[in-house]
PDB file of N, CA and C in Angstrom:
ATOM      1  N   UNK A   1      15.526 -97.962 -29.983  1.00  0.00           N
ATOM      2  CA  UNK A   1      14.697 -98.083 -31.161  1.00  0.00           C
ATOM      3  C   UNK A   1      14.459 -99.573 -31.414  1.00  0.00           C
ATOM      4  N   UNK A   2      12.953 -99.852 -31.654  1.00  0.00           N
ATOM      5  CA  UNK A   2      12.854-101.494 -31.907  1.00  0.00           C
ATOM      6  C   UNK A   2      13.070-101.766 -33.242  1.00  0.00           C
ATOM      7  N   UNK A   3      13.339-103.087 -33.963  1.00  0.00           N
ATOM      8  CA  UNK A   3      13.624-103.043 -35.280  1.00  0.00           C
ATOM      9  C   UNK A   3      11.877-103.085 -36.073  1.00  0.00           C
ATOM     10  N   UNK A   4      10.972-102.700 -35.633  1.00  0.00           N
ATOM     11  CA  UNK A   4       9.691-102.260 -36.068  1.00  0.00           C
ATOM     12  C   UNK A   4       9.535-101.018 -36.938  1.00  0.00           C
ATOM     13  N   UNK A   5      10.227 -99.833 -35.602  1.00  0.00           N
ATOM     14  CA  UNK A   5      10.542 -98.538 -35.547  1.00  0.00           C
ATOM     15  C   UNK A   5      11.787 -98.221 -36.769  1.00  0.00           C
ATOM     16  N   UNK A   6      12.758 -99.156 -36.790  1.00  0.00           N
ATOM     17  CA  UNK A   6      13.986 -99.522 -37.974  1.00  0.00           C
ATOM     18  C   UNK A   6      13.311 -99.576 -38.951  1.00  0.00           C
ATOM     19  N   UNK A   7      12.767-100.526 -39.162  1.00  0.00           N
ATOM     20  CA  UNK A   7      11.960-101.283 -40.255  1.00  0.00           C
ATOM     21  C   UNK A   7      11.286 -99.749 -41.206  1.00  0.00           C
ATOM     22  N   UNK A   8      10.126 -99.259 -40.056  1.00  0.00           N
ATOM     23  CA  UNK A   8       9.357 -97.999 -41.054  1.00  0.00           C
ATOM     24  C   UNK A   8      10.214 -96.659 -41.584  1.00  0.00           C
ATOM     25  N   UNK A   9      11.176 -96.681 -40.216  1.00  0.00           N
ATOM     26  CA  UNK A   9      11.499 -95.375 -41.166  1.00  0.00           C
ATOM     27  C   UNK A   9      12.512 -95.673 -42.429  1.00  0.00           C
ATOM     28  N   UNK A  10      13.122 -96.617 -42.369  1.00  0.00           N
ATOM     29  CA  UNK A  10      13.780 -97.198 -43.633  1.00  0.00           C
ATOM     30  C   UNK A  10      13.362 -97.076 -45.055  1.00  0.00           C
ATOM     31  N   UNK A  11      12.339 -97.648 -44.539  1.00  0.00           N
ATOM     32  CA  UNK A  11      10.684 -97.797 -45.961  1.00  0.00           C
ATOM     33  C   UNK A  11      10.412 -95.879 -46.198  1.00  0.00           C
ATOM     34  N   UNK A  12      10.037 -95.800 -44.893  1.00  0.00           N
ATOM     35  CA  UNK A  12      10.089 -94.171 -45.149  1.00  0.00           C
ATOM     36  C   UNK A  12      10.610 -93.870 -45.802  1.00  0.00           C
ATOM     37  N   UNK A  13      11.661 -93.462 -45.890  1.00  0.00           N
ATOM     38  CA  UNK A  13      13.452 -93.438 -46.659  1.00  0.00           C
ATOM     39  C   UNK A  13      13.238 -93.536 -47.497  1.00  0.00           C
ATOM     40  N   UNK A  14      13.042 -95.072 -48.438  1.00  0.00           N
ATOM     41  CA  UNK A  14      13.244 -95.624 -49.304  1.00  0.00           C
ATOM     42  C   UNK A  14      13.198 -94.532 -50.860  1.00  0.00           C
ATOM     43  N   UNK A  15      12.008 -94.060 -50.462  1.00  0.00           N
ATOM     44  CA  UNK A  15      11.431 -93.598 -51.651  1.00  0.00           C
ATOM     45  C   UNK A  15      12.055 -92.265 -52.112  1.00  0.00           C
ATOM     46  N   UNK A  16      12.854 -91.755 -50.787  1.00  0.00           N
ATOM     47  CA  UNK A  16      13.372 -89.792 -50.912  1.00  0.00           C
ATOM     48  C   UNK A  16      15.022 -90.149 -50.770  1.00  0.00           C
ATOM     49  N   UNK A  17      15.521 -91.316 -51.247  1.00  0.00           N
ATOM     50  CA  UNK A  17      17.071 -91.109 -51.370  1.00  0.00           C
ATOM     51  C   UNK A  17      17.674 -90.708 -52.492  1.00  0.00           C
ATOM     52  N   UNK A  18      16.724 -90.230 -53.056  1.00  0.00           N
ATOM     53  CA  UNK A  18      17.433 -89.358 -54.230  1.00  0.00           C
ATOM     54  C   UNK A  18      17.453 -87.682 -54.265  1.00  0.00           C
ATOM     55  N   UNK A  19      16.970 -87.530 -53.196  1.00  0.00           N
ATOM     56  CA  UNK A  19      16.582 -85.895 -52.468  1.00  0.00           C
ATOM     57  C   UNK A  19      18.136 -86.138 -51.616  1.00  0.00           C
ATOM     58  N   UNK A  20      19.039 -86.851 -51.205  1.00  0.00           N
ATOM     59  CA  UNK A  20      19.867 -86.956 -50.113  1.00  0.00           C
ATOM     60  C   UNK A  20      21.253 -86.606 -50.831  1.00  0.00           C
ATOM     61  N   UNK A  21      22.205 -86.125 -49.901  1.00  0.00           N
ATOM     62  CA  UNK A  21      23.787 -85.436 -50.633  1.00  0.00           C
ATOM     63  C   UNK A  21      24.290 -87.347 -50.722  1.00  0.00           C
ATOM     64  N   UNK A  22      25.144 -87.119 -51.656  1.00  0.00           N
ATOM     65  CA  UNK A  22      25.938 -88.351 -51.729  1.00  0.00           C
ATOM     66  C   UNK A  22      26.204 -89.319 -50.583  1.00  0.00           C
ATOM     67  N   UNK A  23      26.895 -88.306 -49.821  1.00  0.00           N
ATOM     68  CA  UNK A  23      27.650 -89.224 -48.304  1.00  0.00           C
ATOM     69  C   UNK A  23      26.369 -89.417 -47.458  1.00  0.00           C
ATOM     70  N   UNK A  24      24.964 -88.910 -47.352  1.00  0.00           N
ATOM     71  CA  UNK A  24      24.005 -89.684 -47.083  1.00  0.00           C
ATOM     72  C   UNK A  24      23.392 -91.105 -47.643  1.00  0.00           C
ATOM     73  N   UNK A  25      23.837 -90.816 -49.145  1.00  0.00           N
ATOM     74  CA  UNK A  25      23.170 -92.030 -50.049  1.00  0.00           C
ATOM     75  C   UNK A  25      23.902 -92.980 -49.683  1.00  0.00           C
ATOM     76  N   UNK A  26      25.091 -92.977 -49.391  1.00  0.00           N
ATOM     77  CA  UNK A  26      25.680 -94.211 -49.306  1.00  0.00           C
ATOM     78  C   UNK A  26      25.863 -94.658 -48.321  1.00  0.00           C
ATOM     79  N   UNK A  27      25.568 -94.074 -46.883  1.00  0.00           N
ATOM     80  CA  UNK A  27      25.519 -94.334 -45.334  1.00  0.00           C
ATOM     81  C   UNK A  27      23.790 -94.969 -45.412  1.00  0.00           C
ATOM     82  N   UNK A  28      22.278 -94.769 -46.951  1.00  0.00           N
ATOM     83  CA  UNK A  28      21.615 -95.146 -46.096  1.00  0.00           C
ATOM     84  C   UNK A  28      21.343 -96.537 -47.077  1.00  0.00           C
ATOM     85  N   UNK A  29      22.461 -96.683 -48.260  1.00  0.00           N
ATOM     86  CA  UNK A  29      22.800 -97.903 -49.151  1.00  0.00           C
ATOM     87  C   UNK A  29      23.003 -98.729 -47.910  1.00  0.00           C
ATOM     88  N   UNK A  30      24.057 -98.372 -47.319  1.00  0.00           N
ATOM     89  CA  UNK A  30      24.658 -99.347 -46.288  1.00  0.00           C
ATOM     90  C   UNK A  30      23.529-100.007 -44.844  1.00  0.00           C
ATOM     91  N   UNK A  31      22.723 -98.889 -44.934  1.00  0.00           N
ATOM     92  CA  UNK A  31      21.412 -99.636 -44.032  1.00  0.00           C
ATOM     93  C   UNK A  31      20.690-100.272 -44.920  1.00  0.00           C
ATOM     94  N   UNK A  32      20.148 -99.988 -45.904  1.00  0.00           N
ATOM     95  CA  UNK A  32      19.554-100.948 -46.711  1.00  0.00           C
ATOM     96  C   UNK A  32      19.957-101.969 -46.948  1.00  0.00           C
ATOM     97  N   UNK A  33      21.367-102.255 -46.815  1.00  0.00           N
ATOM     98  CA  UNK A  33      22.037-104.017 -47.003  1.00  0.00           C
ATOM     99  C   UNK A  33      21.477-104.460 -45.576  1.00  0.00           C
ATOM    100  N   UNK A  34      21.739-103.860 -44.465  1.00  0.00           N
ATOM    101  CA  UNK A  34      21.973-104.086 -43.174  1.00  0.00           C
ATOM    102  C   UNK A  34      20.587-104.689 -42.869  1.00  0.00           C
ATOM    103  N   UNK A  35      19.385-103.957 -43.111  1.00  0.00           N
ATOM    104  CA  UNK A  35      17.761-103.803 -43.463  1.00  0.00           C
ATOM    105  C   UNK A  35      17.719-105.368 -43.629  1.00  0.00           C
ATOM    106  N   UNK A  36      18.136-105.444 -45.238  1.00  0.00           N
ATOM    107  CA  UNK A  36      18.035-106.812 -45.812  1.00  0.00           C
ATOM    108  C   UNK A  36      18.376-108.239 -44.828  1.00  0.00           C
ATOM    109  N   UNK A  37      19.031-107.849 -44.330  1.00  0.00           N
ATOM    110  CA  UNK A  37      19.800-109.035 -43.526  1.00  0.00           C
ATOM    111  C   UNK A  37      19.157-109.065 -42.124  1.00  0.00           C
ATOM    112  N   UNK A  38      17.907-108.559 -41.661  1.00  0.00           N
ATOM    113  CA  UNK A  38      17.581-108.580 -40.467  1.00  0.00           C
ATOM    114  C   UNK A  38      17.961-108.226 -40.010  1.00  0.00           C
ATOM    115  N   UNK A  39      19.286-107.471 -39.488  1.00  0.00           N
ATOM    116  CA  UNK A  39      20.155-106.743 -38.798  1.00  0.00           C
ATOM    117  C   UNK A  39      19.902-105.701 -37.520  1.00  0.00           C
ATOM    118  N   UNK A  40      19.930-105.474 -36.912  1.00  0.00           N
ATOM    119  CA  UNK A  40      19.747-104.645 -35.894  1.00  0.00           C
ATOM    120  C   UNK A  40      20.875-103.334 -36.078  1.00  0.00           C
ATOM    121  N   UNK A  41      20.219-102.376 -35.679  1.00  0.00           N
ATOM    122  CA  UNK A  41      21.269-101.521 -36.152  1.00  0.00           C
ATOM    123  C   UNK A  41      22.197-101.475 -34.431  1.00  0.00           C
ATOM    124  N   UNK A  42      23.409-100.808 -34.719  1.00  0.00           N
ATOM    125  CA  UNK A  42      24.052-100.017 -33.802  1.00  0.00           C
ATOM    126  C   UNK A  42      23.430 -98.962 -33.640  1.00  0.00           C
ATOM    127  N   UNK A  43      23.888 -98.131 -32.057  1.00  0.00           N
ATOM    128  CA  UNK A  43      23.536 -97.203 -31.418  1.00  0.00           C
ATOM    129  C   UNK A  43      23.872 -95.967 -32.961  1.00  0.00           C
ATOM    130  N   UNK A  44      24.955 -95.951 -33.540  1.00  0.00           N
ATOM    131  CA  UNK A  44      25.620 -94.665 -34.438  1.00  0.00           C
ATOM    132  C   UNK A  44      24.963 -95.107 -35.286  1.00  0.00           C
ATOM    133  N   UNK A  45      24.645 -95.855 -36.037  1.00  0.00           N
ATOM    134  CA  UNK A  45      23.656 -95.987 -37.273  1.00  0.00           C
ATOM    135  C   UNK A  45      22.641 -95.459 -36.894  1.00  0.00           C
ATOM    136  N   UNK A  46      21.950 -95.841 -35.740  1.00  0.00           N
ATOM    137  CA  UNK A  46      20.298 -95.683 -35.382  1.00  0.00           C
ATOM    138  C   UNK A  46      20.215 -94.005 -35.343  1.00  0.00           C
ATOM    139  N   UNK A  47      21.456 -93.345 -35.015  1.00  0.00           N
ATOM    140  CA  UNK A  47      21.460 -92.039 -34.606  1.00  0.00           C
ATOM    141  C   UNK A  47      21.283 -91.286 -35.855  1.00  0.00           C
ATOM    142  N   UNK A  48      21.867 -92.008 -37.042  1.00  0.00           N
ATOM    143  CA  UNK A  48      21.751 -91.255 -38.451  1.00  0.00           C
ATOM    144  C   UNK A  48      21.010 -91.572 -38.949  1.00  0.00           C
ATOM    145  N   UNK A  49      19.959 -92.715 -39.087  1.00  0.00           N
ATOM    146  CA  UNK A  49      18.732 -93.249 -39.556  1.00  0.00           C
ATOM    147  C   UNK A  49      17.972 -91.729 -38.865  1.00  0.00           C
ATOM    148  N   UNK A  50      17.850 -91.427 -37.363  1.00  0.00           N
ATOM    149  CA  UNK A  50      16.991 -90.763 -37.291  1.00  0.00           C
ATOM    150  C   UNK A  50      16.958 -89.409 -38.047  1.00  0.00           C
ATOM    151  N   UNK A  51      18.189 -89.475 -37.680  1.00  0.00           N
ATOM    152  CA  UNK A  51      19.132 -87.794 -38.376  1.00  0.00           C
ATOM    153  C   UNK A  51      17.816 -87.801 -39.550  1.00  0.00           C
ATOM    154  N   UNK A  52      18.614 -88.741 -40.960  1.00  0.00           N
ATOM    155  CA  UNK A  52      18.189 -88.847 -42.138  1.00  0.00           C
ATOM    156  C   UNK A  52      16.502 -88.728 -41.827  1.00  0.00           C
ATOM    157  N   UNK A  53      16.061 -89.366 -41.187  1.00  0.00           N
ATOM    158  CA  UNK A  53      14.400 -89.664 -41.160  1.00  0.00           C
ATOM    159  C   UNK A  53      13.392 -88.391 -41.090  1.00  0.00           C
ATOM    160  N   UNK A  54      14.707 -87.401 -39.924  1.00  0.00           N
ATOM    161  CA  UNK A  54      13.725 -86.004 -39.500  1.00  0.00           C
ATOM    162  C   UNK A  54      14.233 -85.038 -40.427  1.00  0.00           C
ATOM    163  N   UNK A  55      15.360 -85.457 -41.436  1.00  0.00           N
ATOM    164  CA  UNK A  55      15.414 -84.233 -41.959  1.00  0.00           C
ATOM    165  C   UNK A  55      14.425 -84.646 -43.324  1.00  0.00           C
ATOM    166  N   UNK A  56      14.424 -85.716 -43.826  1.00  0.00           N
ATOM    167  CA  UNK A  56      13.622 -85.802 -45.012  1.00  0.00           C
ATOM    168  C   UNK A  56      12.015 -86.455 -45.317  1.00  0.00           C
ATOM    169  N   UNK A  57      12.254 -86.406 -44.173  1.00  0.00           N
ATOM    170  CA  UNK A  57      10.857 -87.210 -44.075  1.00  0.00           C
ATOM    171  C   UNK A  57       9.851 -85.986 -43.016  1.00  0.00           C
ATOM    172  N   UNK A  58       8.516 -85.321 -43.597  1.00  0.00           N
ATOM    173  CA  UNK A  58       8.151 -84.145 -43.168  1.00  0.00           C
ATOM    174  C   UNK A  58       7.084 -84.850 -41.959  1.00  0.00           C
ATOM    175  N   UNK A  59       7.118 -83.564 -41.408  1.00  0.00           N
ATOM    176  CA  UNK A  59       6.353 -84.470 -39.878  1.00  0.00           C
ATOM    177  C   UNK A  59       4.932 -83.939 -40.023  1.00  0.00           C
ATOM    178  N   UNK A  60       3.776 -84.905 -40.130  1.00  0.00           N
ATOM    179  CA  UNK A  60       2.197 -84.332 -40.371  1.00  0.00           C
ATOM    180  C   UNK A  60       2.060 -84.804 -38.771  1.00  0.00           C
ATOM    181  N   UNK A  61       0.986 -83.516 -38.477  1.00  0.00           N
ATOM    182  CA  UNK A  61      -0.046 -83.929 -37.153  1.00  0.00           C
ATOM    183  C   UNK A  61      -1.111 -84.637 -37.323  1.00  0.00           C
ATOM    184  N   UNK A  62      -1.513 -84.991 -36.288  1.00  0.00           N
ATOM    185  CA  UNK A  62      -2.827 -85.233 -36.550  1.00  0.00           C
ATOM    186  C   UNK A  62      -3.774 -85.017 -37.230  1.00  0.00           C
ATOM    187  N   UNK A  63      -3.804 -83.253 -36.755  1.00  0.00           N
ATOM    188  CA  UNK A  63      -4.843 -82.204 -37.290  1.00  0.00           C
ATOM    189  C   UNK A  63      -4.953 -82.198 -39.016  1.00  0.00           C
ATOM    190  N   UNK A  64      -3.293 -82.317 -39.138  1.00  0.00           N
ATOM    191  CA  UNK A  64      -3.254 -82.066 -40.700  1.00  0.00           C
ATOM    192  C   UNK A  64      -3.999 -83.317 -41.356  1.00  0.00           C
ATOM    193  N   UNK A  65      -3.738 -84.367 -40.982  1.00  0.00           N
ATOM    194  CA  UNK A  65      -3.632 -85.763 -41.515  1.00  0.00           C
ATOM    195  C   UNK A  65      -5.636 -86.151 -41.559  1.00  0.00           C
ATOM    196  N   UNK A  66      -5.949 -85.576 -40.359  1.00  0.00           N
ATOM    197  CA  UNK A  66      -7.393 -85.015 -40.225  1.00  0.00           C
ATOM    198  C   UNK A  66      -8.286 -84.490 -41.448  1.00  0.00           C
ATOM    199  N   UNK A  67      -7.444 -83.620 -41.308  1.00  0.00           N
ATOM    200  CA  UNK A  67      -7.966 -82.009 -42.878  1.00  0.00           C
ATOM    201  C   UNK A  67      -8.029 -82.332 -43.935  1.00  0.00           C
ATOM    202  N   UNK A  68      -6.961 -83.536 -44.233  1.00  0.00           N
ATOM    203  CA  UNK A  68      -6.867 -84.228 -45.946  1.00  0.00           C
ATOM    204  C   UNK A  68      -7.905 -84.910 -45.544  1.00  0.00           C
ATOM    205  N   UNK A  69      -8.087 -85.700 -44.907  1.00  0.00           N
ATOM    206  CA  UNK A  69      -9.345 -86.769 -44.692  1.00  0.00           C
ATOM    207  C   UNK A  69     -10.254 -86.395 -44.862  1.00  0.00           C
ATOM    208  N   UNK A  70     -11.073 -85.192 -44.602  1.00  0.00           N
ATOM    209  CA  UNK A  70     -12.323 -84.286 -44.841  1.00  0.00           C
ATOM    210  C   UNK A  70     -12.377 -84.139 -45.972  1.00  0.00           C
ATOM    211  N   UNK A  71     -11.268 -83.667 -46.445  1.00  0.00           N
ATOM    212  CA  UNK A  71     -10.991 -82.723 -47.653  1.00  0.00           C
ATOM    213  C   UNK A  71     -11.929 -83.960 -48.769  1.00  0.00           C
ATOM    214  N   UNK A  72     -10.922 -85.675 -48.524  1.00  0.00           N
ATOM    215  CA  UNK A  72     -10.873 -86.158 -49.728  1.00  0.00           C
ATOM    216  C   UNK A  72     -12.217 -86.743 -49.656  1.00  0.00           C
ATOM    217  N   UNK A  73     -12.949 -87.015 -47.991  1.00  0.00           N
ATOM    218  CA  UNK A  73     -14.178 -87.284 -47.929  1.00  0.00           C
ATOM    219  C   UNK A  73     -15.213 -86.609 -48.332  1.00  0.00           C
ATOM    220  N   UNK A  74     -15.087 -85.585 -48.612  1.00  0.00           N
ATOM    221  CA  UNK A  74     -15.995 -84.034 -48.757  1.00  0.00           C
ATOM    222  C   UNK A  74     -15.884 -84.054 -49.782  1.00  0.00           C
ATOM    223  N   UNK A  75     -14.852 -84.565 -50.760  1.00  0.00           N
ATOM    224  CA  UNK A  75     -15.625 -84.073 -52.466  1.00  0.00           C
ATOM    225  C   UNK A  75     -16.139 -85.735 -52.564  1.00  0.00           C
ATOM    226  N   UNK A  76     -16.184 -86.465 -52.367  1.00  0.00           N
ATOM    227  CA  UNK A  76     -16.903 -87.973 -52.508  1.00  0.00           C
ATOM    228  C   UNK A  76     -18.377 -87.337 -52.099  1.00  0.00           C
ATOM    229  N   UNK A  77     -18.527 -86.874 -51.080  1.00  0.00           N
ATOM    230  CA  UNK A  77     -19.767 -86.831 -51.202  1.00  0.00           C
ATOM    231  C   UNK A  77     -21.078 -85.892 -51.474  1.00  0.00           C
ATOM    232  N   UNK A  78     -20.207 -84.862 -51.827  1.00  0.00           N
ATOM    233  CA  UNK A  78     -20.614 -83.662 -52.653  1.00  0.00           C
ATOM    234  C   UNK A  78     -21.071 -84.080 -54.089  1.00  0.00           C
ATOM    235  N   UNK A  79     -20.448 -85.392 -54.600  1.00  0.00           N
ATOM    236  CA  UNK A  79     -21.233 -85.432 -55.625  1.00  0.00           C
ATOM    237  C   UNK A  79     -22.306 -86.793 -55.444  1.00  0.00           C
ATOM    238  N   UNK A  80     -21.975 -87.627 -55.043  1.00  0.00           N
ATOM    239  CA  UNK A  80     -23.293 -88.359 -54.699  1.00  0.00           C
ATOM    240  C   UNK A  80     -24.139 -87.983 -54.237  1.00  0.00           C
ATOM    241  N   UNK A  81     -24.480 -87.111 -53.463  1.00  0.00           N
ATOM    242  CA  UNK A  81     -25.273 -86.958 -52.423  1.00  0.00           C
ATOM    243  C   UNK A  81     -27.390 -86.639 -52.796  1.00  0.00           C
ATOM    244  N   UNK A  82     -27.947 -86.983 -52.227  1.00  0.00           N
ATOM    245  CA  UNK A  82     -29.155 -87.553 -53.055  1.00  0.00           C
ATOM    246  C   UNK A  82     -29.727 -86.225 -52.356  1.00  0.00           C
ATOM    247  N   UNK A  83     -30.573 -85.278 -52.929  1.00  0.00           N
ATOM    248  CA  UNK A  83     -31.356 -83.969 -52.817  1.00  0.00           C
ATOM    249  C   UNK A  83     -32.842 -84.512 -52.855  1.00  0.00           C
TER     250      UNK A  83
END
């Protein structure tokens, strides 16, 4: 994992550690110091960053990520649109 790849899912994170059991919160407190400090993680950290990442962080496809895009483009121009 590059610390790029570290970096986002962290941020990912950031925002859903209050969705997490205790002994997660404080294993991802402890990356967040680690975060701060430029740090590179270890192999066993990196393994629970991912842990944490795939269980709380929901996985969109393409397709989906696609569909909102229409969606939010399609009422923009449903009402401008000149007849």
């Amino acid at each position: 994992m590059t610390f790029v790849e570290q970096t986002r899912m962290v941020e990912d994170l950031r925002l859903l550690h209050s969705k997490m059991e205790r002994r997660e919160q404080e294993d991802f407190a402890m990356m967040l110091k680690r975060q701060k400090d430029d740090e590179q993680f270890d192999n066993l950290t990196q393994m629970r960053l991912q842990v944490l990442h795939k269980k709380y962080v929901p996985a969109r496809t393409k397709a989906q990520i696609e569909e909102a895009w229409k969606r939010l483009a399609g009422n923009r121009s449903d009402k401008g649109g000149a007849e």
